[in-house]
C-alpha atoms as a PDB file:
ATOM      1  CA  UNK A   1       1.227  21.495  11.291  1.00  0.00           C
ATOM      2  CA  UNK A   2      -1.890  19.408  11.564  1.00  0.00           C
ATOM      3  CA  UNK A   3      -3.644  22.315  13.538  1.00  0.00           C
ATOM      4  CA  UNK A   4      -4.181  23.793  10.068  1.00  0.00           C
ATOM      5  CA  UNK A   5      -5.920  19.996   8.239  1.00  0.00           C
ATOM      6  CA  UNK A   6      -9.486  21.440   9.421  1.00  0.00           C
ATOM      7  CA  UNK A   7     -11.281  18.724   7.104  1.00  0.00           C
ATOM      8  CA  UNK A   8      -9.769  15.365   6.098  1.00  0.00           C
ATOM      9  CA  UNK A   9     -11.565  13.168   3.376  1.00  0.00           C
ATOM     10  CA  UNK A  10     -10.902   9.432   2.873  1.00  0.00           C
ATOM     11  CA  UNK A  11     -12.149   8.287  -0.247  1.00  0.00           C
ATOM     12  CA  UNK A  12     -11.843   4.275  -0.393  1.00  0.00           C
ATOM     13  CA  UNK A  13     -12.515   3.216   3.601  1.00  0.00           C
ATOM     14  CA  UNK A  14     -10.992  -0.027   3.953  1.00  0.00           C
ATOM     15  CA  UNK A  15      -8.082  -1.272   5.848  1.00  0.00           C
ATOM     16  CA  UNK A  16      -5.560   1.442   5.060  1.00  0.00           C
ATOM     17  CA  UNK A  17      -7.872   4.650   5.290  1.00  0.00           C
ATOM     18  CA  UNK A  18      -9.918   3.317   8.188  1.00  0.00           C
ATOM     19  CA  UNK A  19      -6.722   2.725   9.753  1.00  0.00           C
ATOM     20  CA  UNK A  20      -5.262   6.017   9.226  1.00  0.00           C
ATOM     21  CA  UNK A  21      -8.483   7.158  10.752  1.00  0.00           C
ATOM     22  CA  UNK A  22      -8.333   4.780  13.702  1.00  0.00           C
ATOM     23  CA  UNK A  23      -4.468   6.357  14.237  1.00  0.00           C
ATOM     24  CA  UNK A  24      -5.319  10.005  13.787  1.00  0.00           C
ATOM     25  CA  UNK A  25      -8.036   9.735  16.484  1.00  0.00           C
ATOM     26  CA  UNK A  26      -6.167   8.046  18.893  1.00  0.00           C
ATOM     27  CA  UNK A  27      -3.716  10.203  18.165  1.00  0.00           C
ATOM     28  CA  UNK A  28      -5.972  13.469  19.191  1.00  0.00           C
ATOM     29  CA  UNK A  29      -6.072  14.387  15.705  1.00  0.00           C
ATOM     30  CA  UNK A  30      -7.984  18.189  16.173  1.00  0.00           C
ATOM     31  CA  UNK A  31      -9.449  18.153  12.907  1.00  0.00           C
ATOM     32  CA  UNK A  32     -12.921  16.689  11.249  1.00  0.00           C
ATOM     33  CA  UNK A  33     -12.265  13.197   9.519  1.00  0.00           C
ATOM     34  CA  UNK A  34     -14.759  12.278   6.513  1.00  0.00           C
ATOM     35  CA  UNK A  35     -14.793   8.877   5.238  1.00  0.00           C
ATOM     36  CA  UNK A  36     -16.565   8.636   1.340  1.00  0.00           C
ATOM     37  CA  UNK A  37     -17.229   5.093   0.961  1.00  0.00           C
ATOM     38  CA  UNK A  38     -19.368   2.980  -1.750  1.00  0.00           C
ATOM     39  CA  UNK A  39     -22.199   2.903  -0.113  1.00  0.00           C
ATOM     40  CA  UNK A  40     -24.504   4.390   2.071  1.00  0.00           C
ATOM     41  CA  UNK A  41     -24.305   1.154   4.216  1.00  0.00           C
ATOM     42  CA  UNK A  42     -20.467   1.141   4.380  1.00  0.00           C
ATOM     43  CA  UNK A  43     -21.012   4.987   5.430  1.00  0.00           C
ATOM     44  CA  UNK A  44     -23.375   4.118   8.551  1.00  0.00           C
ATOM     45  CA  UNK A  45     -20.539   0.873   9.236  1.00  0.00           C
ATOM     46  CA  UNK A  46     -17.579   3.639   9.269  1.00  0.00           C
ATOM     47  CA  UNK A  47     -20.079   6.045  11.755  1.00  0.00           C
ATOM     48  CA  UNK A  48     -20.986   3.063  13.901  1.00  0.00           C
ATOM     49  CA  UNK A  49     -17.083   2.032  14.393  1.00  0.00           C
ATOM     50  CA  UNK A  50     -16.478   5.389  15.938  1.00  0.00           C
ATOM     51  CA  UNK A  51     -13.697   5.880  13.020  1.00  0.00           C
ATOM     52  CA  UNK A  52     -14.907   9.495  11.412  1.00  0.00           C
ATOM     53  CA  UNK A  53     -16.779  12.277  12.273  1.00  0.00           C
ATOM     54  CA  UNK A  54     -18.964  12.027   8.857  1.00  0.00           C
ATOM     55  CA  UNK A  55     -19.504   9.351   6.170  1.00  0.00           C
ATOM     56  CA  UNK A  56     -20.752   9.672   2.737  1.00  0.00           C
ATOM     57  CA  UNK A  57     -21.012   7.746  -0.710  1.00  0.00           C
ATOM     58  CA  UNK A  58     -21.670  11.016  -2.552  1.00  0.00           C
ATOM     59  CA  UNK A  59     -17.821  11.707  -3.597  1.00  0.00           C
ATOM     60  CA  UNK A  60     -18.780  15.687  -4.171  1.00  0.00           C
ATOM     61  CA  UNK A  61     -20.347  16.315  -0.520  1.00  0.00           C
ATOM     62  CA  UNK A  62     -17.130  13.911   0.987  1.00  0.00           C
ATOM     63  CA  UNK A  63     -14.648  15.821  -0.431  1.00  0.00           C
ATOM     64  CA  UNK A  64     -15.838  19.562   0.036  1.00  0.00           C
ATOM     65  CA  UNK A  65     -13.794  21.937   1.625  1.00  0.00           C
ATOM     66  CA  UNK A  66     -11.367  19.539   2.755  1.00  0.00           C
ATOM     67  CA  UNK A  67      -8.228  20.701   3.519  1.00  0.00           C
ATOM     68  CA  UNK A  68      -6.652  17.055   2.640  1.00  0.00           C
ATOM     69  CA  UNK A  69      -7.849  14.551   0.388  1.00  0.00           C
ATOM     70  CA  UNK A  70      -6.715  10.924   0.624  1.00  0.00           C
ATOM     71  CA  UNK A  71      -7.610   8.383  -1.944  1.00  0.00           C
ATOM     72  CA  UNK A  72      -7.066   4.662  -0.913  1.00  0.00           C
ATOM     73  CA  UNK A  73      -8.302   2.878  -3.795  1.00  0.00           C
ATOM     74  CA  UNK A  74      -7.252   0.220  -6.368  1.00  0.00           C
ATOM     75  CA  UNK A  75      -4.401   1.268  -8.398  1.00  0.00           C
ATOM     76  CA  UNK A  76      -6.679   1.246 -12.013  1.00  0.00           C
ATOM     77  CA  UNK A  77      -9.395   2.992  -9.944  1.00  0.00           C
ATOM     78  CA  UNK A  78      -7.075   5.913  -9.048  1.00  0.00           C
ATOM     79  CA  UNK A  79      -7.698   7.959 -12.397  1.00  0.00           C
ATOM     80  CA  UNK A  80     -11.689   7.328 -12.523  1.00  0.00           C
ATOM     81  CA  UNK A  81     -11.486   8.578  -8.746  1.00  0.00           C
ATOM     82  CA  UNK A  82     -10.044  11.404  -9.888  1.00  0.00           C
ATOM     83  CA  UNK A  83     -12.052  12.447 -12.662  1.00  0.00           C
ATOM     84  CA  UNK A  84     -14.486  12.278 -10.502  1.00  0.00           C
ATOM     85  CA  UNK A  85     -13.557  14.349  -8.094  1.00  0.00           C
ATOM     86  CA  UNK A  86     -11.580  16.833 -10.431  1.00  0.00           C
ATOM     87  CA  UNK A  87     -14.914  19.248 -11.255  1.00  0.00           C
ATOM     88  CA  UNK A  88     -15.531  19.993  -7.468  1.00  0.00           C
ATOM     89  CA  UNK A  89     -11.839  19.436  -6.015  1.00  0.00           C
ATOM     90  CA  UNK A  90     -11.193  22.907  -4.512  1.00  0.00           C
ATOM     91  CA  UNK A  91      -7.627  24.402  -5.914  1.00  0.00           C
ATOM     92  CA  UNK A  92      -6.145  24.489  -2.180  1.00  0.00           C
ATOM     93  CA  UNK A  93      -7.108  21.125  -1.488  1.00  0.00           C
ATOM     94  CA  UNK A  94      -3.698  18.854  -1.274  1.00  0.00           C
ATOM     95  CA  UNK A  95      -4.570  15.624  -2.935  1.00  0.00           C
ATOM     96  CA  UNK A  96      -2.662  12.300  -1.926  1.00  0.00           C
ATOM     97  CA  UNK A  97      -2.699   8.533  -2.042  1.00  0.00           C
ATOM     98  CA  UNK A  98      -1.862   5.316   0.118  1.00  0.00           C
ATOM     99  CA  UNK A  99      -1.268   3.531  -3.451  1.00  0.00           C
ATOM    100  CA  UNK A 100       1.743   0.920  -3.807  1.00  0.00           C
ATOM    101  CA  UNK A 101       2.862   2.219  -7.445  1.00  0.00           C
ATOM    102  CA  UNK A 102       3.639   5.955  -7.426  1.00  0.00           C
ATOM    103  CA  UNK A 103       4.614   6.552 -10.948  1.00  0.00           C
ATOM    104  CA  UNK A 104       1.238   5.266 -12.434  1.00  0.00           C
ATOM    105  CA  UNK A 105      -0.305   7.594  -9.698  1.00  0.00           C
ATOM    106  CA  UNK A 106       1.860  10.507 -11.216  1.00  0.00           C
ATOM    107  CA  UNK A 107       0.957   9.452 -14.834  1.00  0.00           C
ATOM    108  CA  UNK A 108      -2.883   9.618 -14.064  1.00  0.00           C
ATOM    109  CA  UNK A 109      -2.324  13.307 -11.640  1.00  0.00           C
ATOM    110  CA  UNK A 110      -0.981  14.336 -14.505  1.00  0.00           C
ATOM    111  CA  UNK A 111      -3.719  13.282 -17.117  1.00  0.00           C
ATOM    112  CA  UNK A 112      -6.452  14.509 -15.075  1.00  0.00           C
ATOM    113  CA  UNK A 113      -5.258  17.544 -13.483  1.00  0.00           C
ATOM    114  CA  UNK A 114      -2.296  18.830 -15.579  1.00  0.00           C
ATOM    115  CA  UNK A 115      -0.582  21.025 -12.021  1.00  0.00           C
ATOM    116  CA  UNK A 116       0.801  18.663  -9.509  1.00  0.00           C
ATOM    117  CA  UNK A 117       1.586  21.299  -7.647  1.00  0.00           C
ATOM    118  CA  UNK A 118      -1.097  20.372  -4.400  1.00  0.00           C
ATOM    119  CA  UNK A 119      -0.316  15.875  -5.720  1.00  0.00           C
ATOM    120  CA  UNK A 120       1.753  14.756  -2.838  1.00  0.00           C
ATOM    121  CA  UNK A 121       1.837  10.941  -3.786  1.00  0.00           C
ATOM    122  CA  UNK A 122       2.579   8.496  -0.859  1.00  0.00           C
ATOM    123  CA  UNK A 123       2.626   5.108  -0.206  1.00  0.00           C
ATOM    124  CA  UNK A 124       2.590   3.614   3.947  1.00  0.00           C
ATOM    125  CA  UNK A 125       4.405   0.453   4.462  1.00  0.00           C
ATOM    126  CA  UNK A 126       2.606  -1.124   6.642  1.00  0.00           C
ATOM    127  CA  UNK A 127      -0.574  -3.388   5.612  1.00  0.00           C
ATOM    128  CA  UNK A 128      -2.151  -6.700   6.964  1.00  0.00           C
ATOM    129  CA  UNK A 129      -3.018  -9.672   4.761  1.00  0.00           C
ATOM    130  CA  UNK A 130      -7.067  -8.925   5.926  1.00  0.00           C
ATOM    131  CA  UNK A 131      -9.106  -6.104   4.488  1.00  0.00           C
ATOM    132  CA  UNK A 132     -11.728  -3.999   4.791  1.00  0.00           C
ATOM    133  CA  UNK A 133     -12.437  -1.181   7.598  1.00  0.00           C
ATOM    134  CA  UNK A 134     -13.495  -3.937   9.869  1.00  0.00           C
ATOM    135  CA  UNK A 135     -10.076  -4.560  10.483  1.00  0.00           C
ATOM    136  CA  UNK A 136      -8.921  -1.263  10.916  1.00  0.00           C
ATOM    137  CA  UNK A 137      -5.879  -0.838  13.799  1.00  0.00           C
ATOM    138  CA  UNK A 138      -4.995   1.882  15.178  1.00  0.00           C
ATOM    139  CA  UNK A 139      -1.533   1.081  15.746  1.00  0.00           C
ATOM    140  CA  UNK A 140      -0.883   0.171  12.063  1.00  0.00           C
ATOM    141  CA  UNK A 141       1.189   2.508  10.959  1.00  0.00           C
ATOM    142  CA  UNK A 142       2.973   2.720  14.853  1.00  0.00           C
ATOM    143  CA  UNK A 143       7.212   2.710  13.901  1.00  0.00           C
ATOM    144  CA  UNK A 144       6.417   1.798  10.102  1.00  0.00           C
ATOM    145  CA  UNK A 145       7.377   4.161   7.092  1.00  0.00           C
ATOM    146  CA  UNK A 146       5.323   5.748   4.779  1.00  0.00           C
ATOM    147  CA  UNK A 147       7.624   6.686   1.767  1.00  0.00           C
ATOM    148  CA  UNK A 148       6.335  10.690  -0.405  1.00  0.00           C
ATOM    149  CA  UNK A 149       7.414  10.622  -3.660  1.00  0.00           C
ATOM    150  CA  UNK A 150       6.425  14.102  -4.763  1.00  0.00           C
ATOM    151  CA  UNK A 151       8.001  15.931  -8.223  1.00  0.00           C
ATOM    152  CA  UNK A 152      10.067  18.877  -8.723  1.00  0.00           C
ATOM    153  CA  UNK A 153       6.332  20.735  -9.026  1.00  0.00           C
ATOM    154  CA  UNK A 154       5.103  19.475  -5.722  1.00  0.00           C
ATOM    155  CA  UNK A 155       4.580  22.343  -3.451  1.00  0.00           C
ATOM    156  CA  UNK A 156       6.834  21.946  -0.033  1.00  0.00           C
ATOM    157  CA  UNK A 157       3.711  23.227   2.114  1.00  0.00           C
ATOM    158  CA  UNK A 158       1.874  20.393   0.639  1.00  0.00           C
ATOM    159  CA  UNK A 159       4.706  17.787   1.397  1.00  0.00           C
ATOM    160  CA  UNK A 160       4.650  18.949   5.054  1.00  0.00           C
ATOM    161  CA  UNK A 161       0.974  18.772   5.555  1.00  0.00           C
ATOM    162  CA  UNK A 162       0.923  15.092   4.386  1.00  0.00           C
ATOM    163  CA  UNK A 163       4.230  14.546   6.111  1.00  0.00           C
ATOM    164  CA  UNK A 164       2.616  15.990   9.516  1.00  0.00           C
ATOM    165  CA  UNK A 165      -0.418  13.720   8.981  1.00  0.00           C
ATOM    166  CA  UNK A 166       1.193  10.666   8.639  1.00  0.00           C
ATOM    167  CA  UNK A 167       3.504  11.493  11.740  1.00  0.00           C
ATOM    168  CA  UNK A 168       0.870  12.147  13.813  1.00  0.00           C
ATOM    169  CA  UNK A 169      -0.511   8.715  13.063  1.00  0.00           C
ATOM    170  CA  UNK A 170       2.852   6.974  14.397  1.00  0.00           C
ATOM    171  CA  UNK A 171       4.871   6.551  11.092  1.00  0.00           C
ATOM    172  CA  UNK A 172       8.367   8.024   9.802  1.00  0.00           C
ATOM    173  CA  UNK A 173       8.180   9.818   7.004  1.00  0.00           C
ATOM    174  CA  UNK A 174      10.860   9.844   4.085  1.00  0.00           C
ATOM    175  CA  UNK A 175      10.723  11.059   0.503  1.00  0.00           C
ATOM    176  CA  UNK A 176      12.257   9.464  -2.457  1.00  0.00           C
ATOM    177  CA  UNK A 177      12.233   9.471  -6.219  1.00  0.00           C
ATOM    178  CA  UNK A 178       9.280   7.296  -8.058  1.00  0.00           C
ATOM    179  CA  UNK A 179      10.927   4.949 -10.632  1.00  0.00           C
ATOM    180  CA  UNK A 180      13.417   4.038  -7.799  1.00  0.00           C
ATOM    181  CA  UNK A 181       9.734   3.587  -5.170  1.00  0.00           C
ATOM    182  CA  UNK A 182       8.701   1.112  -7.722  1.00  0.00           C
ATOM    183  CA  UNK A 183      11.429  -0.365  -8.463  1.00  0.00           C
ATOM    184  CA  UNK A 184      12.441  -1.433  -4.509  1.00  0.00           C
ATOM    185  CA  UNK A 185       9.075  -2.126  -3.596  1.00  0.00           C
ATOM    186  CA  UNK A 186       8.454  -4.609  -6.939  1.00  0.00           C
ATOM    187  CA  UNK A 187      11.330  -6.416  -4.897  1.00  0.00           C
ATOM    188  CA  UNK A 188      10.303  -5.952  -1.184  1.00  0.00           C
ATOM    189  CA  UNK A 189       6.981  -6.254  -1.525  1.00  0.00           C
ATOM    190  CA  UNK A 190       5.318  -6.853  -4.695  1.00  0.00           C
ATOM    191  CA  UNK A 191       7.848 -10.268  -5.951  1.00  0.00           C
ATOM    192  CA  UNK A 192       7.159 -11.955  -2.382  1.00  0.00           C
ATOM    193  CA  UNK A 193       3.285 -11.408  -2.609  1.00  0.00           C
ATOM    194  CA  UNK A 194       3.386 -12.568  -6.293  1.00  0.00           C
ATOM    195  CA  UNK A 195       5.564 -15.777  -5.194  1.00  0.00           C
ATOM    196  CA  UNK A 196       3.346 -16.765  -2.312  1.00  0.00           C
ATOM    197  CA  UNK A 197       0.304 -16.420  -4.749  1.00  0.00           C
ATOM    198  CA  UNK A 198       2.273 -18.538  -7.007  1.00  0.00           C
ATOM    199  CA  UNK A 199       2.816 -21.203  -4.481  1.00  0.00           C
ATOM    200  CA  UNK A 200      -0.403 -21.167  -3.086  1.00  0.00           C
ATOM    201  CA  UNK A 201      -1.668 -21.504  -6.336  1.00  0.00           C
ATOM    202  CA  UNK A 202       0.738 -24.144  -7.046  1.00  0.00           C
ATOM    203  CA  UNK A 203       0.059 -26.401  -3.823  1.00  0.00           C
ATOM    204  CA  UNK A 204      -3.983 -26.343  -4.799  1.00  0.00           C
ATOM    205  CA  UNK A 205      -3.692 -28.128  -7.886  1.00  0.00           C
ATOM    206  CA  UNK A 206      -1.758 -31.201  -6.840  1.00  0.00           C
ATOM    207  CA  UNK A 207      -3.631 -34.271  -6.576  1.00  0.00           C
ATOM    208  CA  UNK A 208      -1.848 -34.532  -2.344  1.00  0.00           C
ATOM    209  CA  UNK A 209      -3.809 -30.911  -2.014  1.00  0.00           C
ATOM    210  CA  UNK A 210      -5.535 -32.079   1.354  1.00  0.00           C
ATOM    211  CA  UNK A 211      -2.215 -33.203   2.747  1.00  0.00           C
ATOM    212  CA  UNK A 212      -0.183 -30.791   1.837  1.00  0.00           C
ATOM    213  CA  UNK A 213      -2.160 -28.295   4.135  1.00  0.00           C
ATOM    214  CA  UNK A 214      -2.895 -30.758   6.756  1.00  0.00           C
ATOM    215  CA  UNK A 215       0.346 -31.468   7.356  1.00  0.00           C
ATOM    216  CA  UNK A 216       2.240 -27.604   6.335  1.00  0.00           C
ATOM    217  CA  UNK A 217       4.503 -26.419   9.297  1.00  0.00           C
ATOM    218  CA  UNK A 218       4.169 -23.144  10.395  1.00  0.00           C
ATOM    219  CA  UNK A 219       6.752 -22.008   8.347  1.00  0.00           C
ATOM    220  CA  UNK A 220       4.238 -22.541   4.895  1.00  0.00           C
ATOM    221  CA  UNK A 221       1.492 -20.064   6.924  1.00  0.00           C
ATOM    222  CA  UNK A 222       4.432 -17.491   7.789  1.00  0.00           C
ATOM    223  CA  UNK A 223       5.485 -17.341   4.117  1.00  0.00           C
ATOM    224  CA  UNK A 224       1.891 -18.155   2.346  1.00  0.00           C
ATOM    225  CA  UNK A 225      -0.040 -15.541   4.767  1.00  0.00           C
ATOM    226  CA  UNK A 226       0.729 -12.601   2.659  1.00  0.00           C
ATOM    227  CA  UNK A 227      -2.036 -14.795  -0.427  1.00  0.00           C
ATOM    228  CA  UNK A 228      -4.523 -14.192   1.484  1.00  0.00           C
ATOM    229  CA  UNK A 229      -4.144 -10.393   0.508  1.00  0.00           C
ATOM    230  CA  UNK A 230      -6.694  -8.593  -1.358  1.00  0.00           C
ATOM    231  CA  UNK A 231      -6.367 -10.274  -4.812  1.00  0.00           C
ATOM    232  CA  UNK A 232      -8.316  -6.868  -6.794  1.00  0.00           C
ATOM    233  CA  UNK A 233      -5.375  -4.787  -5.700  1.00  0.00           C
ATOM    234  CA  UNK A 234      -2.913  -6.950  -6.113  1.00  0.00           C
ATOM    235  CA  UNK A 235      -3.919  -7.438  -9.980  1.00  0.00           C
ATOM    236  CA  UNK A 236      -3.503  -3.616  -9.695  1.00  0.00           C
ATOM    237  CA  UNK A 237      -0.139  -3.211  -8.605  1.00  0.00           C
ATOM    238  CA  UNK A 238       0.813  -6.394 -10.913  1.00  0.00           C
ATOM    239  CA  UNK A 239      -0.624  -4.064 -13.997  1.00  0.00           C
ATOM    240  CA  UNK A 240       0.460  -0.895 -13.279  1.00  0.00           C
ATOM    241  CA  UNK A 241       4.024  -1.762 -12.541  1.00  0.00           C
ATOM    242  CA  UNK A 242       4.145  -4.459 -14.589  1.00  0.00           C
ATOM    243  CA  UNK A 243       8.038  -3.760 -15.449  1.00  0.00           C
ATOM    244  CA  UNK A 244       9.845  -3.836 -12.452  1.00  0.00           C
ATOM    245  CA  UNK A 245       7.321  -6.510 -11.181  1.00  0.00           C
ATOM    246  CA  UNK A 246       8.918  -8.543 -14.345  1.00  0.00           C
ATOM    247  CA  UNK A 247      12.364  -7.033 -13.736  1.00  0.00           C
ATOM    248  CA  UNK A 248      12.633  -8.632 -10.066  1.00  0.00           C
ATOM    249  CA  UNK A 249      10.739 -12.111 -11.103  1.00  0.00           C
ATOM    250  CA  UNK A 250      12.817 -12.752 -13.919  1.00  0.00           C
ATOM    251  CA  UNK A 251      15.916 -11.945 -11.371  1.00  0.00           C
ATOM    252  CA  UNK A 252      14.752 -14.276  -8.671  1.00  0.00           C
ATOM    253  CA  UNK A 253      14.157 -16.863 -11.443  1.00  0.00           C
ATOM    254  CA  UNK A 254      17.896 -16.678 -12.758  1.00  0.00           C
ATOM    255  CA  UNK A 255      18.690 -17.137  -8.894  1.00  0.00           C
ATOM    256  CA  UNK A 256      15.908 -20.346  -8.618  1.00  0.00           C
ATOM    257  CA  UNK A 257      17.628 -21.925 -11.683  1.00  0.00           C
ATOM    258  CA  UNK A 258      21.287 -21.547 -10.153  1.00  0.00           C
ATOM    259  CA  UNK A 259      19.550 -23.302  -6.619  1.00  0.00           C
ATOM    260  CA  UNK A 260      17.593 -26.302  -8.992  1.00  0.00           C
ATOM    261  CA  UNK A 261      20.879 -26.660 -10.889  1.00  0.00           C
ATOM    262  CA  UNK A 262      23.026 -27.478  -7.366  1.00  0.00           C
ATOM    263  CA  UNK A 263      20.727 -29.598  -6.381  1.00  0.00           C
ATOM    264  CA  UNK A 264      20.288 -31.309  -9.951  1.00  0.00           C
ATOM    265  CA  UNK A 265      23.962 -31.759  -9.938  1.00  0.00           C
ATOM    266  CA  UNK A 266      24.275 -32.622  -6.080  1.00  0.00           C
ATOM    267  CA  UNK A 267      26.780 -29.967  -5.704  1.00  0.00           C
ATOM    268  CA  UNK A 268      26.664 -29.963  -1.811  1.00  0.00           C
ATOM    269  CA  UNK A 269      29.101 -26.575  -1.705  1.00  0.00           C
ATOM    270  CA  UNK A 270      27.317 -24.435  -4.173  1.00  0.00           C
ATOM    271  CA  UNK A 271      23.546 -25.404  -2.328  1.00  0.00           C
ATOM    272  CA  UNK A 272      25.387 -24.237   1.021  1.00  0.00           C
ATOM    273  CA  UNK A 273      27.078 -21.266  -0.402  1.00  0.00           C
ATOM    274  CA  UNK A 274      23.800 -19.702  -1.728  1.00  0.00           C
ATOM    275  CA  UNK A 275      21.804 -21.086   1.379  1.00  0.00           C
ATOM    276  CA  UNK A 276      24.649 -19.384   3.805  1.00  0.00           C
ATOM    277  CA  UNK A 277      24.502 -16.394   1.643  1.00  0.00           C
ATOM    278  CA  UNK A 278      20.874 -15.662   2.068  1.00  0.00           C
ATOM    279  CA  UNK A 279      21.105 -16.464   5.683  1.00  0.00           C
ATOM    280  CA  UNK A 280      23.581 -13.594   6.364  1.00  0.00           C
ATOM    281  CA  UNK A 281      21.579 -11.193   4.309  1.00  0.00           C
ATOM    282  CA  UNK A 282      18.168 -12.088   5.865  1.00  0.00           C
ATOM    283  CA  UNK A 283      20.352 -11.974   9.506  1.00  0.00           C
ATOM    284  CA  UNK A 284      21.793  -8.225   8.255  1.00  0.00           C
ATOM    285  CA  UNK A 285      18.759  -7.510   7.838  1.00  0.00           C
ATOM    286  CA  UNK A 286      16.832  -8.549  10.667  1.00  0.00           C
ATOM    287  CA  UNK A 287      19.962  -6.568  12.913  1.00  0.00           C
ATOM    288  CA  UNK A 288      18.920  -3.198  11.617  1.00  0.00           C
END
């Protein structure tokens, strides 16, 4: 199936599209990669990493007559992106994204295009707490998911091109509903980046601030790595999906409270029963 991407454009080169380049090629990926950055000196950085076969910041010229287009940018910079690209964006072309919220990417398809017949939204789980193409990896998205959330319009050619692509690059591929994307990955993913930016945040204002990271164990840098994420997108995905984001910290602050309240009261049983229940779920989960 990817014998017939002859031209894939990247617009937004940082980790997760230089990546996806980086896994393509090492993959023997047969067609021409394009990579339409900001500027002409993150274009010559993308040529000199050996990542693309072209790189452009003229958005028209990156995207023409590609077969594929990717965009893997900010979640508020999706719909500018793709007003931008909408006058030259050639009607065969499949559009898709790498964004973490897929109905706001729907809502702004929709805006901007009306069809979403060639919109094949997507979102890879996989990421790293660095950015940037400089720490592109080629193995990124190697056993990870990457999770479609196309609409009843979607054409199923256009699902299986996307699908192919991101197979080739060493993911598994599974398609799901939108409002049920956002509302899992608001718990998975976005709630625990949001709490270890929290705590983080939390830690730096105490008057002990230099101690307190002298002296954290490496279980503080397992949990806190994730706050050294990209903070721009993460406002994004905060904004854009703003209600289940709310939804699952309002949960896991019900759950907090019943934790504070055992230990307020010294109730020994209840502090083990929620400690041993959380242990069984995180050792469930860790089985699979």
């Amino acid at each position: 199936m990817t014998d017939s991407i002859g031209r894939l454009s990247i617009v937004g080169f940082g980790l997760i599209g230089a990546s996806l380049a980086a896994s393509l090629k090492r993959a023997g990926f047969s067609g021409e990669i394009v990579a339409v950055t900001r500027s002409d000196a993150s274009a010559q950085q993308a040529l000199e990493q050996g990542l693309v076969d072209h790189a452009v910041a003229d958005i028209a010229s990156g995207i023409n007559e590609a077969d594929i287009v990717l965009l893997a940018v900010p979640m508020l910079a999706m719909r500018t992106v793709m007003k931008d690209i909408a006058p030259v964006l050639s009607p065969r072309t499949v559009l898709t994204d790498a964004g973490s919220v897929k109905q706001s990417f729907i809502e702004d398809a929709r805006a901007v295009f009306g069809s979403l017949r060639n919109i094949v939204p997507g979102h890879p789980i996989a990421g790293r707490e660095l950015s940037g193409m400089a720490a592109a990896d080629d193995k990124l998205y190697q056993g990870r998911r990457v999770l479609l959330t196309p609409t009843e319009e979607t054409d199923a050619a256009a699902i299986a091109r996307v699908s192919a692509l991101w197979t080739l690059a060493g993911a598994s591929v599974e398609c799901l509903q939108a409002a049920h994307h956002d509302r899992v990955l608001a718990a998975t993913s976005h709630l625990p980046h949001v709490l270890a930016f929290t705590m983080v945040d939390t830690l730096a204002t105490q008057q002990e601030v230099e101690e307190i990271f002298r002296y954290a164990a490496g279980g503080f840098r397992d949990f806190t790595r994730i706050a050294s994420s990209d903070p721009v997108m993460w406002r994004d995905i905060c904004l854009t999906n703003r209600e289940a984001v709310l939804a699952s910290m309002d949960a896991f602050g019900e759950h907090l409270q019943l934790l504070r309240t055992a230990i307020d009261t010294s109730d020994g049983a209840a502090i083990e029963s929620i400690l041993q229940r959380a242990r069984d779920a995180r050792d469930a989960y860790s089985a699979e």
